[in-house]
C-alpha atoms as a PDB file:
ATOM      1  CA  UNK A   1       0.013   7.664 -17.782  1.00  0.00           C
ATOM      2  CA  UNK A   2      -2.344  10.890 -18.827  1.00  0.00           C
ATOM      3  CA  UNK A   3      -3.800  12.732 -15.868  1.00  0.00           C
ATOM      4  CA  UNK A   4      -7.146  12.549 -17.117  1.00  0.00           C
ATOM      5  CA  UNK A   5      -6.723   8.736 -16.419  1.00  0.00           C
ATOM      6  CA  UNK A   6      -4.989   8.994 -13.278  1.00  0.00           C
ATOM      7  CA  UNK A   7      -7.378  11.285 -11.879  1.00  0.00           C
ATOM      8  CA  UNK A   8     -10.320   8.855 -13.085  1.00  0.00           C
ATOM      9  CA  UNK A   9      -8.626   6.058 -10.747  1.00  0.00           C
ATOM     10  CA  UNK A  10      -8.690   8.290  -7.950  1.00  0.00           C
ATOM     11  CA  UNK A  11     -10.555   7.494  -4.784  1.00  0.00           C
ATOM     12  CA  UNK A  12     -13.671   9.774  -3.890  1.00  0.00           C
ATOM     13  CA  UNK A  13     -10.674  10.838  -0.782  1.00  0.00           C
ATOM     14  CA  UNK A  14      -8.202  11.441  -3.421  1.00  0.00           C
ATOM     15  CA  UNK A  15     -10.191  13.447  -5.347  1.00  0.00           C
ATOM     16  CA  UNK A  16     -11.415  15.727  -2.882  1.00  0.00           C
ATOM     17  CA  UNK A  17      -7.613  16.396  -2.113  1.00  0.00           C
ATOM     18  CA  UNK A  18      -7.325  17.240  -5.216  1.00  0.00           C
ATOM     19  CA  UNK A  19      -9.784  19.540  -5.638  1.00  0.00           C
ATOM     20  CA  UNK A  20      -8.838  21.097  -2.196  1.00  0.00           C
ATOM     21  CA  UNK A  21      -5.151  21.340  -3.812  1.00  0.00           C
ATOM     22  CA  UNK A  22      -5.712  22.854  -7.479  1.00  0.00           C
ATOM     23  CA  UNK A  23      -4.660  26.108  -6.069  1.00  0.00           C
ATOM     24  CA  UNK A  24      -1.186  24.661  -5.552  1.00  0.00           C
ATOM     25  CA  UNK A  25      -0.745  22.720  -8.888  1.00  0.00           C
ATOM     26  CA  UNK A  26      -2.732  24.451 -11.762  1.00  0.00           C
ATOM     27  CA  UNK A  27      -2.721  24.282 -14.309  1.00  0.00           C
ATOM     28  CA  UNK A  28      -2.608  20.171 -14.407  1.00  0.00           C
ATOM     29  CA  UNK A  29       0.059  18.747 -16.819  1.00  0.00           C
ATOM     30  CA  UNK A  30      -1.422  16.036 -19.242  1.00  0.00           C
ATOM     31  CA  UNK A  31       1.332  13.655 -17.782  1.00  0.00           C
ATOM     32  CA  UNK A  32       0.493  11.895 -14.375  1.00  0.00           C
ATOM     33  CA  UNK A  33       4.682  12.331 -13.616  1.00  0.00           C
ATOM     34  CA  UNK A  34       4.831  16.029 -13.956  1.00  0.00           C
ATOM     35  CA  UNK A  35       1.481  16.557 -11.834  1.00  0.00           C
ATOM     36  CA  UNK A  36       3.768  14.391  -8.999  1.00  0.00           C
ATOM     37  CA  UNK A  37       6.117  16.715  -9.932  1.00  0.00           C
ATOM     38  CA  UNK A  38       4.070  19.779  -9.360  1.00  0.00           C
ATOM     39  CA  UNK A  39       2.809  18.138  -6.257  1.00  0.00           C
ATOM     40  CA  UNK A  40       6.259  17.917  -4.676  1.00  0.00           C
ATOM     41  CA  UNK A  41       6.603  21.644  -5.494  1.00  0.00           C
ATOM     42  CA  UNK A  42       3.700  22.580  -4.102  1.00  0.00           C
ATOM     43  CA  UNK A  43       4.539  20.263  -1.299  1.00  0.00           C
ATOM     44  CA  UNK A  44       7.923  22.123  -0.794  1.00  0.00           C
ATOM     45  CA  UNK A  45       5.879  25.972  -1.125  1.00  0.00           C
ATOM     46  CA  UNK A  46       3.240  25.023   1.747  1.00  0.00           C
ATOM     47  CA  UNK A  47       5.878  23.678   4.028  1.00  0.00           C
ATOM     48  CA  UNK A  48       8.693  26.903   4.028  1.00  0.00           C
ATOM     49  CA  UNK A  49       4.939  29.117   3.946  1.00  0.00           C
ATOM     50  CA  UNK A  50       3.792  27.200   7.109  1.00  0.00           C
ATOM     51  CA  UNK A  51       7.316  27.650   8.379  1.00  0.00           C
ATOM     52  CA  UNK A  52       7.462  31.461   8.059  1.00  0.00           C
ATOM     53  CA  UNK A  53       4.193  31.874   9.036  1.00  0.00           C
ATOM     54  CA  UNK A  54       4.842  29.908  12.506  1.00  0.00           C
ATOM     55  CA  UNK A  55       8.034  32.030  12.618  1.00  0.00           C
ATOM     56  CA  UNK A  56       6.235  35.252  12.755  1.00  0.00           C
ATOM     57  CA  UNK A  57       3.127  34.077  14.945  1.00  0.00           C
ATOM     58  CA  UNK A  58       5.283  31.992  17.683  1.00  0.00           C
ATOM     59  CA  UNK A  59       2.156  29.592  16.601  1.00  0.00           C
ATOM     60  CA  UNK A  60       1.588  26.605  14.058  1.00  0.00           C
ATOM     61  CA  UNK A  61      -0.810  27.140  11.657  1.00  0.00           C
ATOM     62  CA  UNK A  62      -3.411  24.907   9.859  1.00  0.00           C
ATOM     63  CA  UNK A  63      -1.872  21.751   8.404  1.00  0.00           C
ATOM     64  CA  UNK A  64      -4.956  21.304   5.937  1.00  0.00           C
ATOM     65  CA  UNK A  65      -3.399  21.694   2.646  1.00  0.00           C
ATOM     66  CA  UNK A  66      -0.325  20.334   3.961  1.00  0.00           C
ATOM     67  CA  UNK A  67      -2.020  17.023   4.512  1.00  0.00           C
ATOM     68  CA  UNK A  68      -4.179  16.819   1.967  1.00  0.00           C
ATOM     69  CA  UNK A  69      -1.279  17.187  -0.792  1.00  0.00           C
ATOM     70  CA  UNK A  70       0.675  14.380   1.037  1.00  0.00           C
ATOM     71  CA  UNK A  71      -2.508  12.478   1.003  1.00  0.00           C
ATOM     72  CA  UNK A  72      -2.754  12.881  -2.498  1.00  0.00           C
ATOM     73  CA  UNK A  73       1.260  12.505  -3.725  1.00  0.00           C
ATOM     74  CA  UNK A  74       1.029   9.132  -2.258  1.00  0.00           C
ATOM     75  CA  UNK A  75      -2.142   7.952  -4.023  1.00  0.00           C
ATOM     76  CA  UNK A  76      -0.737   9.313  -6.815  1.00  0.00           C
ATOM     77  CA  UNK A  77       2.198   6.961  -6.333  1.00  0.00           C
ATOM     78  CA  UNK A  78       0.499   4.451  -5.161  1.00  0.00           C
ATOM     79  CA  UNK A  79      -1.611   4.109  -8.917  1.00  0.00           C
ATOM     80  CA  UNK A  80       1.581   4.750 -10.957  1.00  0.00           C
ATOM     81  CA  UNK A  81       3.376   1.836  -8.723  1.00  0.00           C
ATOM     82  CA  UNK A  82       0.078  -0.366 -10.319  1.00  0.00           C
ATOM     83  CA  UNK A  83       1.052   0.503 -14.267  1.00  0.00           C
END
């Protein structure tokens, strides 16, 4: 699937995750795989940041982009299970 399509079939949710998120996955791929690629990688990045960043605080820190790229990864999924 193209990413132009996926992110048509996005909920108004989804898309707002995305949109809160492009700073961890642009530029998006054409394919709708690699952008759940990117997502996982960006996924992976936020986690080890928030890590360090509790690490050197003694505090947790916001989990805002942290949720709204696992919202997002598994809408994503959720459409490509559909095709």
């Amino acid at each position: 699937m193209h990413s132009d399509q996926l992110i048509k079939s996005l909920s108004k949710t989804g898309a707002e995750d995305l949109a809160s998120s492009l700073q961890w996955i642009n530029p998006l791929p054409d394919d709708a795989a690699e952008l759940l690629k990117k997502i996982n990688i960006a996924l992976g990045i936020v986690k080890f940041s928030q890590s360090r960043r509790a690490e050197e605080k003694g505090s947790k820190s916001s989990n805002t982009h942290l949720d709204a790229l696992t919202r997002l990864k598994t809408e994503i999924e959720s459409i490509l299970g559909k095709n």
